[in-house]
N, C-alpha and C. Protein backbone atom coordinates (compact mmCIF):
# COMPACT_ATOMS: atom_id res chain seq x y z
N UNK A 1 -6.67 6.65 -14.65
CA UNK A 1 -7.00 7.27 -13.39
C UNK A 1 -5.71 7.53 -12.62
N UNK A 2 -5.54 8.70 -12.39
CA UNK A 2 -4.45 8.72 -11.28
C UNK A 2 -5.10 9.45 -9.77
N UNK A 3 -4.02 8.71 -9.08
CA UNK A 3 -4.46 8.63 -7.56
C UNK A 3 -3.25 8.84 -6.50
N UNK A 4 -3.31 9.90 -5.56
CA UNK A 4 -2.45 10.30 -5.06
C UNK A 4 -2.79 9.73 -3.49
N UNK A 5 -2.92 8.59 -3.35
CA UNK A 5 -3.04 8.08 -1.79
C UNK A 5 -1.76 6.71 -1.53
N UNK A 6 -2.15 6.81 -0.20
CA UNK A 6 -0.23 6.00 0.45
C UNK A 6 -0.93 4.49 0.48
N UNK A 7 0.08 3.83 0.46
CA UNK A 7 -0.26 2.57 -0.02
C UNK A 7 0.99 1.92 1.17
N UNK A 8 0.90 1.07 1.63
CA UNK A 8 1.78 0.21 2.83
C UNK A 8 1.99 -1.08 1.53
N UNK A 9 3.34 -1.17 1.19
CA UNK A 9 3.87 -2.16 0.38
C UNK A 9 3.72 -3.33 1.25
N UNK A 10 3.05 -4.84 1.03
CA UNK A 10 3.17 -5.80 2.04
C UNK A 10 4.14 -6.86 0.97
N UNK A 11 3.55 -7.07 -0.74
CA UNK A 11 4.95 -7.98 -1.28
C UNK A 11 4.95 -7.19 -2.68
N UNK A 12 5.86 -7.61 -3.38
CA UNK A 12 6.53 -6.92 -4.27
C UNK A 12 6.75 -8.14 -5.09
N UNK A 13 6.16 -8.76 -6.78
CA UNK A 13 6.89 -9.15 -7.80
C UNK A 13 7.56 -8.48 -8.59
N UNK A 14 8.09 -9.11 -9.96
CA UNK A 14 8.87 -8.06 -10.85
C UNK A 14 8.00 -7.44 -11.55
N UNK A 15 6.52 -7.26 -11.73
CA UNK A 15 5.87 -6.32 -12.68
C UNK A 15 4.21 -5.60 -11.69
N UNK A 16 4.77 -6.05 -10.09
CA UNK A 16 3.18 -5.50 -9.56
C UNK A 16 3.71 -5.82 -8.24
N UNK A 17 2.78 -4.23 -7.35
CA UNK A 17 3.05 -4.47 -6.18
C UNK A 17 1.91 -4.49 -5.28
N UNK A 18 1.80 -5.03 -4.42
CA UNK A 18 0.65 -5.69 -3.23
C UNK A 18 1.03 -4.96 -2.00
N UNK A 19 -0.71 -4.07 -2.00
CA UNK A 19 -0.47 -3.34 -0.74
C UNK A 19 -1.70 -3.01 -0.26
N UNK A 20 -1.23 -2.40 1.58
CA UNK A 20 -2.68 -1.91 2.03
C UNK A 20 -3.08 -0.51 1.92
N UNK A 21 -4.22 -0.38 1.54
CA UNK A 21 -4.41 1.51 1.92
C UNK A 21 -4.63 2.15 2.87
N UNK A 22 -3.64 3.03 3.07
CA UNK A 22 -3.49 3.71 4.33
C UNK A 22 -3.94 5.32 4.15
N UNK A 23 -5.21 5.36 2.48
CA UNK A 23 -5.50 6.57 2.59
C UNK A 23 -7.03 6.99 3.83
N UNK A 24 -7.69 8.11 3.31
CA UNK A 24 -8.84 8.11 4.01
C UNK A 24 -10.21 8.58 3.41
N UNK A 25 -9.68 7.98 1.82
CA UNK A 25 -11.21 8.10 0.82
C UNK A 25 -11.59 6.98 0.45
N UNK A 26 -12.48 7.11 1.71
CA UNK A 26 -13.43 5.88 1.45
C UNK A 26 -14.24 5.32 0.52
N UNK A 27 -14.47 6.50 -0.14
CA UNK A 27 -15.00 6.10 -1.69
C UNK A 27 -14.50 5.54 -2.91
N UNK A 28 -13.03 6.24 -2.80
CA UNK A 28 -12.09 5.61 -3.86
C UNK A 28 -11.91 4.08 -3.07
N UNK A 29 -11.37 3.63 -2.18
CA UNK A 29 -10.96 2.47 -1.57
C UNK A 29 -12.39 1.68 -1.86
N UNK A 30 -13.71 1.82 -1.60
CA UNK A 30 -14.54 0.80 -1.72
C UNK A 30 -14.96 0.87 -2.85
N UNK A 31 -14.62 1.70 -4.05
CA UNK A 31 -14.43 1.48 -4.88
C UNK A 31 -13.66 0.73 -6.60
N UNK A 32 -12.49 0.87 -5.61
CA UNK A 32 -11.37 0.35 -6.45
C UNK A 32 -10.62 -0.76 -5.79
N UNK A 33 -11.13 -1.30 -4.99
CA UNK A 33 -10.13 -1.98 -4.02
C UNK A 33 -10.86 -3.36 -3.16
N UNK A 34 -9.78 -3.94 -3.14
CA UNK A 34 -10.41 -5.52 -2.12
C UNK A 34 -10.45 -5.07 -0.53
N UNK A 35 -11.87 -5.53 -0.20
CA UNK A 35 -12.47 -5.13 1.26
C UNK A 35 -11.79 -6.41 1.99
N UNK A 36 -10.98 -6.40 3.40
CA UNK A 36 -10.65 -7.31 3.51
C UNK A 36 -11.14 -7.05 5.07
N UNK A 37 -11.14 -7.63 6.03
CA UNK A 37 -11.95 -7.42 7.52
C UNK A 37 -11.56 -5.54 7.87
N UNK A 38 -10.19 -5.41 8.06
CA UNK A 38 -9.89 -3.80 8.92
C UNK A 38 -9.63 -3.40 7.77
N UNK A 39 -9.10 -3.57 6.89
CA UNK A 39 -8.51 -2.45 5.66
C UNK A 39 -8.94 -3.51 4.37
N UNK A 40 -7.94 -2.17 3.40
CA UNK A 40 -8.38 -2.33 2.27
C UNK A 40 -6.93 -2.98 1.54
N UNK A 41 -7.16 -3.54 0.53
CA UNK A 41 -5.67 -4.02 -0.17
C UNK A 41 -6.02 -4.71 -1.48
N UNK A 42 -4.92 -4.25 -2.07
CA UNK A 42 -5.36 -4.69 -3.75
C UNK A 42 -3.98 -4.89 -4.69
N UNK A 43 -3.86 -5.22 -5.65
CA UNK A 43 -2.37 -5.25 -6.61
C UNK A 43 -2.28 -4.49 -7.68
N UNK A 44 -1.19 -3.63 -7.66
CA UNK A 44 -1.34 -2.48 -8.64
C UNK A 44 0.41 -2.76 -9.89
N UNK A 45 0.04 -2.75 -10.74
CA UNK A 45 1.01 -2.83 -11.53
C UNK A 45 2.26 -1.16 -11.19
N UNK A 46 3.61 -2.41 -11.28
CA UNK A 46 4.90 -1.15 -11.16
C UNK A 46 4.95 0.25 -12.07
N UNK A 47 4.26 -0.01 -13.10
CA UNK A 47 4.43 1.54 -13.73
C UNK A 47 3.37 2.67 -13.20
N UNK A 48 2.53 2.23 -12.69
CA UNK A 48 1.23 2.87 -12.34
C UNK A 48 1.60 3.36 -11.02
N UNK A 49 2.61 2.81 -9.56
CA UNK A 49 2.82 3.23 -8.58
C UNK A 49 3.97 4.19 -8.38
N UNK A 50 3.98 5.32 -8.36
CA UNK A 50 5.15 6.12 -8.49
C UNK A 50 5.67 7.03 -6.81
N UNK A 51 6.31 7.50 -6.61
CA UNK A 51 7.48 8.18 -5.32
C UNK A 51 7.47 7.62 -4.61
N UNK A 52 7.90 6.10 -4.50
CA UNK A 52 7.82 5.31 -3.54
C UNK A 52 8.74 5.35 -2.76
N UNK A 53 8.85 5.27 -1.36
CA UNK A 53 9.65 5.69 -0.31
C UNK A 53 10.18 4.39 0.90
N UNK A 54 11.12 4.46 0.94
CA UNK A 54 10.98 2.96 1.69
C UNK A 54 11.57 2.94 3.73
N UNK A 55 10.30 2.85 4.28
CA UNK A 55 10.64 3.24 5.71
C UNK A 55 11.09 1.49 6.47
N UNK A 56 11.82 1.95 7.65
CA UNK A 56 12.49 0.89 8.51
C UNK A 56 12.07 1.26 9.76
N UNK A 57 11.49 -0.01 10.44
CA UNK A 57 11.83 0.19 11.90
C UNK A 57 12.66 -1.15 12.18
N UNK A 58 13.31 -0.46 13.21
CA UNK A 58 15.00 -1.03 14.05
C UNK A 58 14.00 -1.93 15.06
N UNK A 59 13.52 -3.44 14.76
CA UNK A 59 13.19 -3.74 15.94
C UNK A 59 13.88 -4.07 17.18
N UNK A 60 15.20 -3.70 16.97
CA UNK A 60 16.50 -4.07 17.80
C UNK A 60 16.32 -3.32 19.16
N UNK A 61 15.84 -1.90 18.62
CA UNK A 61 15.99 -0.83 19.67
C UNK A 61 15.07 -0.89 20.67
N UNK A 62 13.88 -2.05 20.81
CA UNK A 62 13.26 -1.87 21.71
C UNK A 62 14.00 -2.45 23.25
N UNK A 63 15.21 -3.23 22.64
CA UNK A 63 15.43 -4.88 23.63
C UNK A 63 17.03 -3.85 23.83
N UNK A 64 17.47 -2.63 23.54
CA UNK A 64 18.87 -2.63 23.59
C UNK A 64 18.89 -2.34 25.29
């Protein structure tokens, strides 16, 4: 199955990564995925997750 929805990385081992879904198909997510109270989140092996992008926020800049 491939699946083109965004995934929020929360941890990372060396062969699988753990994340929340931040898509908005609800069918695939309550389908394929652990229901947890507000969202959804599940562990997907590293070869299977591909263009992963890695964002930062500066919590510095709120206090400068």
């Amino acid at each position: 199955m491939i699946v083109d929805e965004l995934l929020d990385c929360t941890a990372a081992a060396p062969t699988t990564l753990t994340g929340d879904y931040l898509g908005s198909d609800e069918h695939f997510a309550t389908e394929h995925l652990k229901h947890l109270v507000f969202d959804y989140r599940d562990v997907f092996p590293r070869e299977e997750v591909t263009d992963l992008e890695q964002h930062r926020t500066d919590l510095s800049a709120d206090h400068a």
